[in-house]
PDB file of N, CA and C in Angstrom:
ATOM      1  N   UNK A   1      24.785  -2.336   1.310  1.00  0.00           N
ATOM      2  CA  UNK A   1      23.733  -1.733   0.503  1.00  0.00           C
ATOM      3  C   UNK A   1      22.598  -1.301   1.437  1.00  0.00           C
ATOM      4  N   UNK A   2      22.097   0.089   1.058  1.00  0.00           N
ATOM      5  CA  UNK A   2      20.873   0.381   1.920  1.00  0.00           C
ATOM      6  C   UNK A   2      20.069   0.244   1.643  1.00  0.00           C
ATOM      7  N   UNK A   3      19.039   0.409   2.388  1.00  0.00           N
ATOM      8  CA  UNK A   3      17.510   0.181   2.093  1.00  0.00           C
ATOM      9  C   UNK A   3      17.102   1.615   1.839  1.00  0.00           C
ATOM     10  N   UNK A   4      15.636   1.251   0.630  1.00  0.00           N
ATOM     11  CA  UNK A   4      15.495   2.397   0.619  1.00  0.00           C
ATOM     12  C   UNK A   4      13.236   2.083   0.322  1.00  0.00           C
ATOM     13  N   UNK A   5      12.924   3.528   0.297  1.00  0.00           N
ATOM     14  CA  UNK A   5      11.821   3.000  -0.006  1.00  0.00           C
ATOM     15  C   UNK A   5      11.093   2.740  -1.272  1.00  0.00           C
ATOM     16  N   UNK A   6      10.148   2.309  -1.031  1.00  0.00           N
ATOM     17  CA  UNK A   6       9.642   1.835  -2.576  1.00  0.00           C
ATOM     18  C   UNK A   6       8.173   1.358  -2.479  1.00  0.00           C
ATOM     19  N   UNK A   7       7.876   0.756  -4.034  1.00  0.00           N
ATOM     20  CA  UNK A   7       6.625   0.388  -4.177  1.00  0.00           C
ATOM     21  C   UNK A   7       6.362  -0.798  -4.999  1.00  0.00           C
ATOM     22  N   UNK A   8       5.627  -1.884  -4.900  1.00  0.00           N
ATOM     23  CA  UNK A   8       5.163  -2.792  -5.783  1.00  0.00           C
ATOM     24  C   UNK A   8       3.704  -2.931  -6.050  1.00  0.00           C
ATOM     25  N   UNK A   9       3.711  -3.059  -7.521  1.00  0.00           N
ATOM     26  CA  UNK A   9       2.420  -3.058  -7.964  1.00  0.00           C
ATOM     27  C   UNK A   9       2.088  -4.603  -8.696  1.00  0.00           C
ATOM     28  N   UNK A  10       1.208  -5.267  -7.734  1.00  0.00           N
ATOM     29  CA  UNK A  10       0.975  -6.479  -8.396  1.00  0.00           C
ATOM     30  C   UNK A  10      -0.594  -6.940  -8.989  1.00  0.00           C
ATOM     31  N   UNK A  11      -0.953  -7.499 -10.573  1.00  0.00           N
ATOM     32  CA  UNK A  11      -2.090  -7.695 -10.930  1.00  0.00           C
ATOM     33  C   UNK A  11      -2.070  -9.013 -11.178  1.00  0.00           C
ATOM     34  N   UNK A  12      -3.051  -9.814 -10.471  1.00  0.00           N
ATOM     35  CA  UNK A  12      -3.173 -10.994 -10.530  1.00  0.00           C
ATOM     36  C   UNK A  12      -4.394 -11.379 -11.266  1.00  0.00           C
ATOM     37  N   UNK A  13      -3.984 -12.082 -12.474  1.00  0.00           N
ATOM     38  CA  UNK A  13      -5.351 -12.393 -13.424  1.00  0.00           C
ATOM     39  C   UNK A  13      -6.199 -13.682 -13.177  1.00  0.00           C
ATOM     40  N   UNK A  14      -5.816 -14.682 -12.645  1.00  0.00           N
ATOM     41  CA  UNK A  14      -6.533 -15.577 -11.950  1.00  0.00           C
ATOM     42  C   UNK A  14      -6.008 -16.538 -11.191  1.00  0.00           C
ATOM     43  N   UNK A  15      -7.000 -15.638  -9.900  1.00  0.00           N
ATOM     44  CA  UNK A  15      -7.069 -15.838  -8.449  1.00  0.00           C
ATOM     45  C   UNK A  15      -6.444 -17.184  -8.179  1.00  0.00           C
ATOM     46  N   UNK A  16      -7.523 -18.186  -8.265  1.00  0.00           N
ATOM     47  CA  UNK A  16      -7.889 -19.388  -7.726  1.00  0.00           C
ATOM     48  C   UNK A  16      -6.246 -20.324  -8.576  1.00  0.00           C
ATOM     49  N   UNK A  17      -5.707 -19.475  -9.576  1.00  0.00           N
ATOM     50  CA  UNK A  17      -4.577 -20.224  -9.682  1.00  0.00           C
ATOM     51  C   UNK A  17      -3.054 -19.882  -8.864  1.00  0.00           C
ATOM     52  N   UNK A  18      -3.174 -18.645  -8.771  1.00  0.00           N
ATOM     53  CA  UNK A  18      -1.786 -17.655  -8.354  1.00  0.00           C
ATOM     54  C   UNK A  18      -1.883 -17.318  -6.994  1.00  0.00           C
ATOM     55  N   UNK A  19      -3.047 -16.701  -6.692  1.00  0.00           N
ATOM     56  CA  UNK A  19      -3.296 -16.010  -5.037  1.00  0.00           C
ATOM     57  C   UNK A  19      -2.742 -16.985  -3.932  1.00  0.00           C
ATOM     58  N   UNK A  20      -2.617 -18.152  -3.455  1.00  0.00           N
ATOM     59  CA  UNK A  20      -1.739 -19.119  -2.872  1.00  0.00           C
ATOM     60  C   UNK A  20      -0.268 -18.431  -3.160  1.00  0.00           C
ATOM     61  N   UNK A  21       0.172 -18.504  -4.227  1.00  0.00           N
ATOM     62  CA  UNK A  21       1.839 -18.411  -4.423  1.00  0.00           C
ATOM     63  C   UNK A  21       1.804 -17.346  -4.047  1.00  0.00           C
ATOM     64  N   UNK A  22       1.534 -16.336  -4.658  1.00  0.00           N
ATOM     65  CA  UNK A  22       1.944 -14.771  -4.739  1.00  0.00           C
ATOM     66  C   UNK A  22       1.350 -14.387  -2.830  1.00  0.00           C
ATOM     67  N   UNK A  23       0.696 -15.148  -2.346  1.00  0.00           N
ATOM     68  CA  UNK A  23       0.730 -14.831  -0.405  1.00  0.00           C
ATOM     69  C   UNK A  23       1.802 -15.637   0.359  1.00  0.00           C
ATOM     70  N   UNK A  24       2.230 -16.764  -0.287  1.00  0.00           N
ATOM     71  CA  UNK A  24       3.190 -17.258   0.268  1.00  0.00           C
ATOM     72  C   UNK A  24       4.898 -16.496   0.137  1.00  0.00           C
ATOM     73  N   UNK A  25       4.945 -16.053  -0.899  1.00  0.00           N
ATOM     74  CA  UNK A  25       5.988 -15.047  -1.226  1.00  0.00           C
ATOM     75  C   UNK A  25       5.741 -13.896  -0.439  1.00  0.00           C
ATOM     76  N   UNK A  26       4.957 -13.279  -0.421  1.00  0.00           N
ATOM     77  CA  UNK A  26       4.739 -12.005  -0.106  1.00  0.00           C
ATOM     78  C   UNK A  26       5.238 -12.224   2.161  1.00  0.00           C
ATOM     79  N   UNK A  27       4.295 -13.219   1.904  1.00  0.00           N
ATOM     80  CA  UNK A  27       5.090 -13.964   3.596  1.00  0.00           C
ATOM     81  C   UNK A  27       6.334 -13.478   4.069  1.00  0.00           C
ATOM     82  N   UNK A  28       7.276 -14.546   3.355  1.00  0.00           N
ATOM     83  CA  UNK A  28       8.926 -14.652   2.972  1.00  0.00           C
ATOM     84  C   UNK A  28       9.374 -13.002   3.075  1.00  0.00           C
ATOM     85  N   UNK A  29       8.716 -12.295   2.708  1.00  0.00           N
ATOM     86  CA  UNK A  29       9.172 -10.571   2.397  1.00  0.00           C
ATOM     87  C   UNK A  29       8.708  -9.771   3.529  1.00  0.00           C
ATOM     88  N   UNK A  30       7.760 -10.492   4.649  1.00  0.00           N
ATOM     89  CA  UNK A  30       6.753  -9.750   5.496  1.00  0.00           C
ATOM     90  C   UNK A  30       7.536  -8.388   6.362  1.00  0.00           C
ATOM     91  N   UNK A  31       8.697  -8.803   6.835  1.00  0.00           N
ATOM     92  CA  UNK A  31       9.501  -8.044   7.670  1.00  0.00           C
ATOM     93  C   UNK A  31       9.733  -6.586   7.324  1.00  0.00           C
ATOM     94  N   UNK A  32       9.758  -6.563   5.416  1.00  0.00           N
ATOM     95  CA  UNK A  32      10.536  -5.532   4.728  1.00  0.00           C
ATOM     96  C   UNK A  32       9.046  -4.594   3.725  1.00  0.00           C
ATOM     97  N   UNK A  33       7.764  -5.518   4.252  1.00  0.00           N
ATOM     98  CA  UNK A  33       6.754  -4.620   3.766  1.00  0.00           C
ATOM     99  C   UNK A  33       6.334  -3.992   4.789  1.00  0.00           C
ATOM    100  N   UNK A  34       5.869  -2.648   4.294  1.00  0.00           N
ATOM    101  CA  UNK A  34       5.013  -1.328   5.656  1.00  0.00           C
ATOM    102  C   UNK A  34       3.796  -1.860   4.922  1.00  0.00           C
ATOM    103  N   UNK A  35       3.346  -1.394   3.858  1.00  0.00           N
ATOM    104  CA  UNK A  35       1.999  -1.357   3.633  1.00  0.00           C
ATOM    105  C   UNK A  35       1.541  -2.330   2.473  1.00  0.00           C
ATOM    106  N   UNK A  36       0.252  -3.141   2.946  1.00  0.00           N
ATOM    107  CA  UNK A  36      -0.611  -4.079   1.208  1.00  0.00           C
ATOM    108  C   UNK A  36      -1.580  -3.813   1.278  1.00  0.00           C
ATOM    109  N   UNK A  37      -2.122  -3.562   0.232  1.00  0.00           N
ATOM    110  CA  UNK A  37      -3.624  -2.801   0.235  1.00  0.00           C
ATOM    111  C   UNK A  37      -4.341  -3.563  -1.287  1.00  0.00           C
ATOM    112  N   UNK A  38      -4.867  -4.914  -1.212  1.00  0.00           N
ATOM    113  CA  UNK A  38      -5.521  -5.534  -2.339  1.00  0.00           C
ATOM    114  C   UNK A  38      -6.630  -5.243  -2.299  1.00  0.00           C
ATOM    115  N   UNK A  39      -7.009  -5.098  -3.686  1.00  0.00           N
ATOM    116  CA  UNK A  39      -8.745  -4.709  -4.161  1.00  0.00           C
ATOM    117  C   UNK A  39      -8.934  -5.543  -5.367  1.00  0.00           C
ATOM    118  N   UNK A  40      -9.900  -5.977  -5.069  1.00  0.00           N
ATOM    119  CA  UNK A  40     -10.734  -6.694  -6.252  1.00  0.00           C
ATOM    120  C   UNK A  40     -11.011  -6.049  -7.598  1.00  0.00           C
ATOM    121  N   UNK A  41     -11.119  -6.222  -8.641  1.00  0.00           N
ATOM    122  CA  UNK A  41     -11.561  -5.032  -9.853  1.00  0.00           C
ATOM    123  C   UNK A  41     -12.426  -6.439 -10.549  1.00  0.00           C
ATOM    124  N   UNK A  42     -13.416  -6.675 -10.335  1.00  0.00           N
ATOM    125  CA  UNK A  42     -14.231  -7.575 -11.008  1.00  0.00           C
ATOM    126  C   UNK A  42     -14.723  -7.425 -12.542  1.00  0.00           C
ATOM    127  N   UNK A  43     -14.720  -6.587 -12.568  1.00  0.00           N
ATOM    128  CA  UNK A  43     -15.323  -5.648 -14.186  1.00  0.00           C
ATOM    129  C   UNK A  43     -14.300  -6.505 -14.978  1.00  0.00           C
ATOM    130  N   UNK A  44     -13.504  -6.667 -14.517  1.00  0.00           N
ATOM    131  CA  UNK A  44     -11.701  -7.235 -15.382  1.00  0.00           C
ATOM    132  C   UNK A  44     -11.785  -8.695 -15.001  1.00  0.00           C
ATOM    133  N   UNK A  45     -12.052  -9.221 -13.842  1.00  0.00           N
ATOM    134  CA  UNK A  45     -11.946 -10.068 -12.997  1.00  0.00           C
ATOM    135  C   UNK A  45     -10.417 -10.588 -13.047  1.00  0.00           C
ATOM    136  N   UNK A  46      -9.691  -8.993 -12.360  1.00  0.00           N
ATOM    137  CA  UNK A  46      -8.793  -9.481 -11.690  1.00  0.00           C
ATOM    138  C   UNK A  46      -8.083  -9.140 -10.678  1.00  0.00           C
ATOM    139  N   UNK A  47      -7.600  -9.215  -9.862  1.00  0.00           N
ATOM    140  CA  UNK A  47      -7.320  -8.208  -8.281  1.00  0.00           C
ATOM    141  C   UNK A  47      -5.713  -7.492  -8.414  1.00  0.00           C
ATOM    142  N   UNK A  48      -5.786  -6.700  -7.089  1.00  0.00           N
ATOM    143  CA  UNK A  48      -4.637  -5.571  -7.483  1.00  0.00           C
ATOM    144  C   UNK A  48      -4.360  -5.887  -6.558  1.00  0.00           C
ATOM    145  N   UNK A  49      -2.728  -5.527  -6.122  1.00  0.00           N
ATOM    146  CA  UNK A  49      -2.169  -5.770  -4.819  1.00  0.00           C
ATOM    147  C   UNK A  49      -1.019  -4.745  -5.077  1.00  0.00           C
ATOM    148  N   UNK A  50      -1.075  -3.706  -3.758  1.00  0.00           N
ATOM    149  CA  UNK A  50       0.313  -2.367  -3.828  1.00  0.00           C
ATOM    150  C   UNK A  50       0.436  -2.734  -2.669  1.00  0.00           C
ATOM    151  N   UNK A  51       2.086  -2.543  -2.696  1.00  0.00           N
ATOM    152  CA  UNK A  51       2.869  -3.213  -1.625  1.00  0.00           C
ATOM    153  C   UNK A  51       3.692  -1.621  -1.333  1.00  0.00           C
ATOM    154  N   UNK A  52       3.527  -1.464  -0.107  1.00  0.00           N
ATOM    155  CA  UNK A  52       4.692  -0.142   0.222  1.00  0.00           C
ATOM    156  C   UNK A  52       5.971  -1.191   0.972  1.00  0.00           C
ATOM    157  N   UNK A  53       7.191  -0.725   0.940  1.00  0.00           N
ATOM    158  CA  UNK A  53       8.360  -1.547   0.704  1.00  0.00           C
ATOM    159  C   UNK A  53       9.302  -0.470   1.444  1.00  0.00           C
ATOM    160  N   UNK A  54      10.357  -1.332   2.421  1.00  0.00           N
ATOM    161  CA  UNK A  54      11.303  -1.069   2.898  1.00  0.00           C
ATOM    162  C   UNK A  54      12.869  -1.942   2.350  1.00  0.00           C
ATOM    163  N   UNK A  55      13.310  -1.892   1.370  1.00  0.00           N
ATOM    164  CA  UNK A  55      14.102  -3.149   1.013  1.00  0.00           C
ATOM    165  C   UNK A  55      15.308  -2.220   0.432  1.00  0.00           C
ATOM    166  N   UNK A  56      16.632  -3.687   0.115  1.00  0.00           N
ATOM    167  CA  UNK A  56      17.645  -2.735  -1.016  1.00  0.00           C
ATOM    168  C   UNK A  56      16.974  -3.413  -2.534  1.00  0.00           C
ATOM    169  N   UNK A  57      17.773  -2.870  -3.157  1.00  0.00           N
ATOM    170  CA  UNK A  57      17.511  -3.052  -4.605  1.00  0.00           C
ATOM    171  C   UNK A  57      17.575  -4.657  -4.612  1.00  0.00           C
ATOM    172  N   UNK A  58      18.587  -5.605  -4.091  1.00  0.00           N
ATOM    173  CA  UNK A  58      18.737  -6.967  -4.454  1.00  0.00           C
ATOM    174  C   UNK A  58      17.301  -7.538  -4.201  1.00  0.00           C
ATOM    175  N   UNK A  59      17.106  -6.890  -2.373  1.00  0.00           N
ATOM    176  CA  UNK A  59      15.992  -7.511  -2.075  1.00  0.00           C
ATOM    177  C   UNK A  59      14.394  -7.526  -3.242  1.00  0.00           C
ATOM    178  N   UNK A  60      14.714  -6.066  -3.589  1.00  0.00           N
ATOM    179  CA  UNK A  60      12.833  -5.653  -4.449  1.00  0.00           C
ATOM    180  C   UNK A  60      13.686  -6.248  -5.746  1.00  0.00           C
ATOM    181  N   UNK A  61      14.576  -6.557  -5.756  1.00  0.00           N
ATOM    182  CA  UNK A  61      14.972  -7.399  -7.288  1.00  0.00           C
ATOM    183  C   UNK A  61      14.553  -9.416  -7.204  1.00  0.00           C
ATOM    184  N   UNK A  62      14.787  -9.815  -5.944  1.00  0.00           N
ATOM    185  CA  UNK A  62      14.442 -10.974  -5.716  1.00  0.00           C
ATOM    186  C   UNK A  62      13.157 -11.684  -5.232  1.00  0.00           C
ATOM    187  N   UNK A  63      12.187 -10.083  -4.641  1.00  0.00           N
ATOM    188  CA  UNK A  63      10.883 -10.524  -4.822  1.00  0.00           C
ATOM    189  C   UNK A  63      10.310 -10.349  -5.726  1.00  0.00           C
ATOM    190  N   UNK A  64      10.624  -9.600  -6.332  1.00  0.00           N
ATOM    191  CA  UNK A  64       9.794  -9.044  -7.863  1.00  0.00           C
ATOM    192  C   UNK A  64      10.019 -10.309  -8.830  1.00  0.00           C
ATOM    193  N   UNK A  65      10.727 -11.003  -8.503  1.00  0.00           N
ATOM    194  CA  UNK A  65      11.409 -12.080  -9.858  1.00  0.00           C
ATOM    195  C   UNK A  65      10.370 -12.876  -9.509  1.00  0.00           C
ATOM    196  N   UNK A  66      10.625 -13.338  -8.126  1.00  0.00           N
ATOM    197  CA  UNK A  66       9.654 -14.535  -7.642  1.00  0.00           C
ATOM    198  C   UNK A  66       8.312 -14.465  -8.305  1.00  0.00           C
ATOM    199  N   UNK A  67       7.530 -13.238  -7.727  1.00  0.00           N
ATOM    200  CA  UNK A  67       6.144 -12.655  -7.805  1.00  0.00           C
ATOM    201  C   UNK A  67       5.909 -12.926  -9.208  1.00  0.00           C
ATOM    202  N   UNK A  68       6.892 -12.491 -10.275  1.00  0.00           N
ATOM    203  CA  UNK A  68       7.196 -12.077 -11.693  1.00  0.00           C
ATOM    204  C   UNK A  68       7.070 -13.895 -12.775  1.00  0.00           C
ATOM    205  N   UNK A  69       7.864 -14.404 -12.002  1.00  0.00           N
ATOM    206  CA  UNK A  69       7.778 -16.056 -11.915  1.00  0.00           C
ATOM    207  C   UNK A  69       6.121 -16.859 -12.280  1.00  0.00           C
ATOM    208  N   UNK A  70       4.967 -16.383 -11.736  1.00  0.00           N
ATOM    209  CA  UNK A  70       4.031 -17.039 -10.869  1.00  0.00           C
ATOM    210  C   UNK A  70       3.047 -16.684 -12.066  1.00  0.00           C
ATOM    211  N   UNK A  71       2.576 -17.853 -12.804  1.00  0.00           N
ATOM    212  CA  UNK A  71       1.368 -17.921 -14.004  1.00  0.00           C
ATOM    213  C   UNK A  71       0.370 -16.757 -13.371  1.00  0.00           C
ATOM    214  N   UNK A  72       0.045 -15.978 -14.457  1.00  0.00           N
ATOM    215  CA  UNK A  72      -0.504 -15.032 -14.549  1.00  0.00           C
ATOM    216  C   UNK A  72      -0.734 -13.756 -13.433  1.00  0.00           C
ATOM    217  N   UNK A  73       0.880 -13.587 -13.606  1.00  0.00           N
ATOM    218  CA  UNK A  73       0.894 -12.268 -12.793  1.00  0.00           C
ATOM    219  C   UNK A  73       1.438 -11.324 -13.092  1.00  0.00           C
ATOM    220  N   UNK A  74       1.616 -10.091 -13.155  1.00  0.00           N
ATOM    221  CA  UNK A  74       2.115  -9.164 -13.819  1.00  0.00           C
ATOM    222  C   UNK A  74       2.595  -8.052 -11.976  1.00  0.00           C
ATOM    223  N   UNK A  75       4.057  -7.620 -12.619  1.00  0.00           N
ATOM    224  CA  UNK A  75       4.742  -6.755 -11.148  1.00  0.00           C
ATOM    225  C   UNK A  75       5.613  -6.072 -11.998  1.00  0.00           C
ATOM    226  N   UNK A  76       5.362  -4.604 -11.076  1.00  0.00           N
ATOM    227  CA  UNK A  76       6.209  -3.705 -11.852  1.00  0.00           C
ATOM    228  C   UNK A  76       6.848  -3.091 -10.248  1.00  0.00           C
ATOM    229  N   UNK A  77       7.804  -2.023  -9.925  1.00  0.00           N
ATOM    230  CA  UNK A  77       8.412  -1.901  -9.145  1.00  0.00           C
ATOM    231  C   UNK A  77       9.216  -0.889  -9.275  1.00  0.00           C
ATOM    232  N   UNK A  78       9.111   0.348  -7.907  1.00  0.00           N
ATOM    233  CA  UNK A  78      10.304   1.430  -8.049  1.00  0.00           C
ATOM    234  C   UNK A  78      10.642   1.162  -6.617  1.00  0.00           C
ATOM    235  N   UNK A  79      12.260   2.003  -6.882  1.00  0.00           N
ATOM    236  CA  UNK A  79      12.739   2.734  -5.297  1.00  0.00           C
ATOM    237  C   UNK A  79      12.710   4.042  -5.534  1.00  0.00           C
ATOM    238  N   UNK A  80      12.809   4.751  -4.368  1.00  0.00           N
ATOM    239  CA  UNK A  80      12.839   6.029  -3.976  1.00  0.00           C
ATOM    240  C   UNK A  80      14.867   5.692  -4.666  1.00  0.00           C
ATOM    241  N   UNK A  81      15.117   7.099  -4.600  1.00  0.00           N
ATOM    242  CA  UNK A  81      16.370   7.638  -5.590  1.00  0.00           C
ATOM    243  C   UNK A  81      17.399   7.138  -3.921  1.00  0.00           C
ATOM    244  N   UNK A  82      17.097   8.196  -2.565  1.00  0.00           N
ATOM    245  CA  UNK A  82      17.695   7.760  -1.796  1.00  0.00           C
ATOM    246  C   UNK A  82      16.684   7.152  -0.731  1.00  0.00           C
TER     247      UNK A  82
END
């Protein structure tokens, strides 16, 4: 299976419970991410995290679960076609 590229979009609704897990995962994946770019959105008080991604489908299928797993987090996720 190839790799292909992609994107993850992660919203974390509170920090001080999730932000530990969801960096320790994101770790585990470090090799197969190019780009993370988190921003705060306080108005909401809750932070954003886009992940640019080098992976196959199993892989962005087995971090997304993890991430997906983790009290109050919300992940959505594409690949490029090829």
């Amino acid at each position: 299976m190839s790799k292909r590229l992609g994107f993850v979009g992660i919203i974390i609704e509170d920090r001080k419970k999730s932000a530990q897990v969801v960096n320790r995962i994101l770790m585990d994946y470090g090799e197969d991410i190019i780009a993370r770019v988190g921003l705060p959105y306080r108005d909401r008080q809750c932070w954003v995290i886009t992940l640019t991604v080098d992976m196959t489908s199993d892989q962005l299928g087995a971090l997304t679960g993890k991430l997906g797993a983790v009290d109050s987090v919300t992940v959505r996720s594409a690949l490029a076609k090829e």
